[in-house]
Protein backbone atom coordinates (compact mmCIF):
# COMPACT_ATOMS: atom_id res chain seq x y z
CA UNK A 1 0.00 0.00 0.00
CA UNK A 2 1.04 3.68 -0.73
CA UNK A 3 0.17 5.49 1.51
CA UNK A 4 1.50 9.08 3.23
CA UNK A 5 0.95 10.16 6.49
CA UNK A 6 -0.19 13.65 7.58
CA UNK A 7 -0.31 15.37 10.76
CA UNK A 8 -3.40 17.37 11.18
CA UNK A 9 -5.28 19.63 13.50
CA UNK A 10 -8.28 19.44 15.18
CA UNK A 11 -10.25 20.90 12.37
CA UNK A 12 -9.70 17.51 10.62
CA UNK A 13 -11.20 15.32 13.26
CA UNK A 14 -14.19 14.66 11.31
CA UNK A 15 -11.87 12.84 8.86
CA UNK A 16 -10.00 11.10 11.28
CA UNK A 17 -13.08 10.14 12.94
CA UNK A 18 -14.05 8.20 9.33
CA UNK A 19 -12.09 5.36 9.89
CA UNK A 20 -13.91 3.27 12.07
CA UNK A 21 -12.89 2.14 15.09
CA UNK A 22 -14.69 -1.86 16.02
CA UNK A 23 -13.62 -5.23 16.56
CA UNK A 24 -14.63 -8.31 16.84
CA UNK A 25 -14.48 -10.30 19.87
CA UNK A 26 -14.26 -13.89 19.11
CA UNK A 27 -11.50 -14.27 22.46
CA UNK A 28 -10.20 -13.10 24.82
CA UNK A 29 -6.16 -12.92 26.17
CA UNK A 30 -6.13 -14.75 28.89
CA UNK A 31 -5.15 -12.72 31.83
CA UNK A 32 -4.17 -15.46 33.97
CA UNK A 33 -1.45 -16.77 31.93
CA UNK A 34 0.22 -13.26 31.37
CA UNK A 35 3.23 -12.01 33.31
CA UNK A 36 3.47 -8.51 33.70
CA UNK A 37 6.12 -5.78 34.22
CA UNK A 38 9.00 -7.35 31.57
CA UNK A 39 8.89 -10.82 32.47
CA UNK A 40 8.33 -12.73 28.88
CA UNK A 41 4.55 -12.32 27.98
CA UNK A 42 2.75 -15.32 26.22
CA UNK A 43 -0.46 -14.84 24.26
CA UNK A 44 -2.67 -17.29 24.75
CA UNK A 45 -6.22 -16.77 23.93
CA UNK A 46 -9.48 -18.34 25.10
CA UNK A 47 -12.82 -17.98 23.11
CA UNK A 48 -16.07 -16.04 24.00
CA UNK A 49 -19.31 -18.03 24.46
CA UNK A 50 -21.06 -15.50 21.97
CA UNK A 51 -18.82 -13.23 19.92
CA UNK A 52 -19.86 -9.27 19.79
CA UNK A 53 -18.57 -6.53 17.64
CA UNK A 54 -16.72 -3.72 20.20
CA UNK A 55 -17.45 -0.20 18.69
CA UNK A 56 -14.63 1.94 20.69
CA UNK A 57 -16.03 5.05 18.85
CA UNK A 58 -19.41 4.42 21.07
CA UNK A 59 -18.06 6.51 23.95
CA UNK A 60 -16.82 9.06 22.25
CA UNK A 61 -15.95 9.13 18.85
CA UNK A 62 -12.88 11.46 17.60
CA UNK A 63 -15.44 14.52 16.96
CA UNK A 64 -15.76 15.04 21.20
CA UNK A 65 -12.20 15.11 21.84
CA UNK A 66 -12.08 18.58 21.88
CA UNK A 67 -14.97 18.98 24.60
CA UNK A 68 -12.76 16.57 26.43
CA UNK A 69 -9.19 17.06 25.83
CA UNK A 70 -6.79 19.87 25.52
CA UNK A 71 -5.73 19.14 22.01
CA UNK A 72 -3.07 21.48 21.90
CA UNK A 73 0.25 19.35 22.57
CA UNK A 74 -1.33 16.76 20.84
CA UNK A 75 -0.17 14.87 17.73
CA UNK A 76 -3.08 14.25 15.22
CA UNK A 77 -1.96 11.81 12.08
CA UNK A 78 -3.64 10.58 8.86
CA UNK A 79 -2.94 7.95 6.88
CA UNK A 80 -3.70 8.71 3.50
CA UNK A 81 -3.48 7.08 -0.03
CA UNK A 82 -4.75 9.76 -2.43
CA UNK A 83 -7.40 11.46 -0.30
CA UNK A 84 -9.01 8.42 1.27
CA UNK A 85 -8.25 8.05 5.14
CA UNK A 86 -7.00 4.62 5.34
CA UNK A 87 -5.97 4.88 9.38
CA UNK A 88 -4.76 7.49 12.05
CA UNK A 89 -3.02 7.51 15.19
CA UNK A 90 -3.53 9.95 18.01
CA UNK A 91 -0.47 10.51 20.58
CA UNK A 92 0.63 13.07 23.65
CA UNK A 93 3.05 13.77 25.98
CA UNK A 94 1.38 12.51 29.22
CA UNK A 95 3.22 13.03 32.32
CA UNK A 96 5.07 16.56 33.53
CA UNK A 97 8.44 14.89 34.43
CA UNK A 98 8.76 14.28 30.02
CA UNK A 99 9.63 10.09 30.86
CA UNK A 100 6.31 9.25 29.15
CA UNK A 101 3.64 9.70 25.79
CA UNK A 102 0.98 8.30 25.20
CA UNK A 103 -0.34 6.68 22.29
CA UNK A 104 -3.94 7.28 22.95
CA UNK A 105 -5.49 5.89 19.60
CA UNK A 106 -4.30 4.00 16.22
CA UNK A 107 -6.94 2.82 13.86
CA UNK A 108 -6.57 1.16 10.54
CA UNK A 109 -9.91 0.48 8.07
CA UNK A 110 -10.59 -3.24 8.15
CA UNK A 111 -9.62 -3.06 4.52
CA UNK A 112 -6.47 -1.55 4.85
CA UNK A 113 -5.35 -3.46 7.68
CA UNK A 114 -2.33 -5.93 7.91
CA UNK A 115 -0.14 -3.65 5.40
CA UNK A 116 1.94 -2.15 7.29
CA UNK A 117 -0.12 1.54 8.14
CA UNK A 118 -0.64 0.63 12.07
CA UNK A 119 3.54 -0.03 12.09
CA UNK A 120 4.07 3.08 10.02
CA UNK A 121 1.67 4.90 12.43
CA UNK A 122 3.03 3.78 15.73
CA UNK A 123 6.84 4.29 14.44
CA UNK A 124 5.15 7.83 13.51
CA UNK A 125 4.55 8.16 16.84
CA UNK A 126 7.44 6.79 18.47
CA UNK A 127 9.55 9.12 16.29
CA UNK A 128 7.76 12.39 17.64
CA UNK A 129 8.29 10.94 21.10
CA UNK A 130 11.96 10.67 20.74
CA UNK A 131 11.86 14.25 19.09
CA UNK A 132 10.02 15.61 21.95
CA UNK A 133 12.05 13.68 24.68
CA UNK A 134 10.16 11.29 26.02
CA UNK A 135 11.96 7.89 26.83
CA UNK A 136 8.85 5.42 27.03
CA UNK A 137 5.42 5.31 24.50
CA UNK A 138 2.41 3.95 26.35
CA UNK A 139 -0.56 2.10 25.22
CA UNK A 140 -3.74 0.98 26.60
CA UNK A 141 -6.06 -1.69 25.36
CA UNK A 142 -8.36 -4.09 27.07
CA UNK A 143 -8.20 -7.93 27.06
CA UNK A 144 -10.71 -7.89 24.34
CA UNK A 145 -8.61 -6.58 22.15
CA UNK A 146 -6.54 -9.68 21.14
CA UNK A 147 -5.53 -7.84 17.68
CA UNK A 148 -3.94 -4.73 19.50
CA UNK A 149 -2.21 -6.94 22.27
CA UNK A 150 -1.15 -8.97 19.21
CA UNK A 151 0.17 -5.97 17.39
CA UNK A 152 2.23 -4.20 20.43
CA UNK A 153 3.43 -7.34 21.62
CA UNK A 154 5.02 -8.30 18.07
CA UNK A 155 6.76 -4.54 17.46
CA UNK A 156 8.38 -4.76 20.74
CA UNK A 157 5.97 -3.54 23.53
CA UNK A 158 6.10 -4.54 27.14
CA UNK A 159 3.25 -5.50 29.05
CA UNK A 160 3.58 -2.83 31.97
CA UNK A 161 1.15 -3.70 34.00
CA UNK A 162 -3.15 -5.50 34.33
CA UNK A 163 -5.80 -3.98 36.04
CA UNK A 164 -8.71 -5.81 36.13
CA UNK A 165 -10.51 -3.42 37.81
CA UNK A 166 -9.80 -0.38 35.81
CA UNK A 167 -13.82 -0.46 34.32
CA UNK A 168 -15.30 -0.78 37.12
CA UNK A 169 -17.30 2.42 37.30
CA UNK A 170 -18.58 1.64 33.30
CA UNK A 171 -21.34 -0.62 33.17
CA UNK A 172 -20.89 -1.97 29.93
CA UNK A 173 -17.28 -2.72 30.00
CA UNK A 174 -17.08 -3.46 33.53
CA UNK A 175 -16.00 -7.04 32.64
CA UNK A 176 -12.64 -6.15 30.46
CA UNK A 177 -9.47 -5.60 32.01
CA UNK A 178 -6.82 -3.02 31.09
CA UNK A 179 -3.26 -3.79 29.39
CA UNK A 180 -1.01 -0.98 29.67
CA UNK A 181 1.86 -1.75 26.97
CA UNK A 182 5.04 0.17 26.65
CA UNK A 183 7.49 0.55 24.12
CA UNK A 184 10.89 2.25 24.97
CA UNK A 185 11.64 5.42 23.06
CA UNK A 186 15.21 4.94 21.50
CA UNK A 187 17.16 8.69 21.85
């Protein structure tokens, strides 16, 4: 695939926001088997009883960040092949002491997906990390999310930390529990 990437502002949300953000759950990672905080990190996986489709967008989509967020230190990237928005990735620097960003979103179109734009994204983002100091990139996904765990764990990520109580305020997601990956900034 040919695609460029673009940084954009906030004005361009609404085209960010186009490339869906779902998955669907057909397992789980099994939280049980994982060790956490650098020790190796196996993937095993166990099936759902029913699978669901997961529509991340549903509390929130892209479009409300800025009744949310402080969008101005953020950085706000397209993937793009021609004009069409094939994925985009959504990172900030997240802690005053400069150790730590955040990768707060990546999404690829189911279409576009397994060519390479989520690695040219995230190394996007690891690259303005470095630039702007920071020595770690964070991640958060949920146990659900066996394609994300998948990806960060196979580009180098270390499972930080699981908190299985992380949702427990939010009804319907009260169930999942919270994978914070990180991947070392090189300098």
């Amino acid at each position: 695939m040919d695609a460029r990437l673009e940084v954009i502002g906030e004005d361009a949300l609404a085209r960010y926001a186009s490339v869906p953000m779902t998955i669907e759950v057909r397992s789980v990672v099994d939280v049980d088997a994982l060790e956490a905080g650098g020790g190796a990190v196996v993937l095993r996986e166990q099936p759902v009883a029913a699978p669901y489709v997961k529509d991340y967008d549903a509390h929130g989509d892209p479009t409300t960040w800025p009744q949310q967020f402080d969008l101005s230190g953020w950085r706000l990237v397209l993937a793009l092949e021609g004009n069409e928005v094939l994925g985009a990735a959504a990172s900030f620097g997240s802690d005053g002491e400069g150790r730590a960003a955040t990768l707060w979103d990546i999404r690829v179109r189911p279409e576009a997906q397994r060519a390479g734009l989520g690695r040219a994204l995230l190394r996007d983002a690891l690259d303005w990390a470095r630039t702007e100091g920071h020595r770690e990139l964070r991640a958060e996904t949920q146990h659900v999310n066996v394609p994300a765990c998948r990806f960060y764990h196979s580009i180098g990520a270390t499972l930080a930390s699981v908190d299985r109580f992380a949702y427990a305020a939010q009804a319907d997601i009260e169930h999942e529990v919270r994978l914070d990956w990180v991947f070392a900034v090189e300098v």
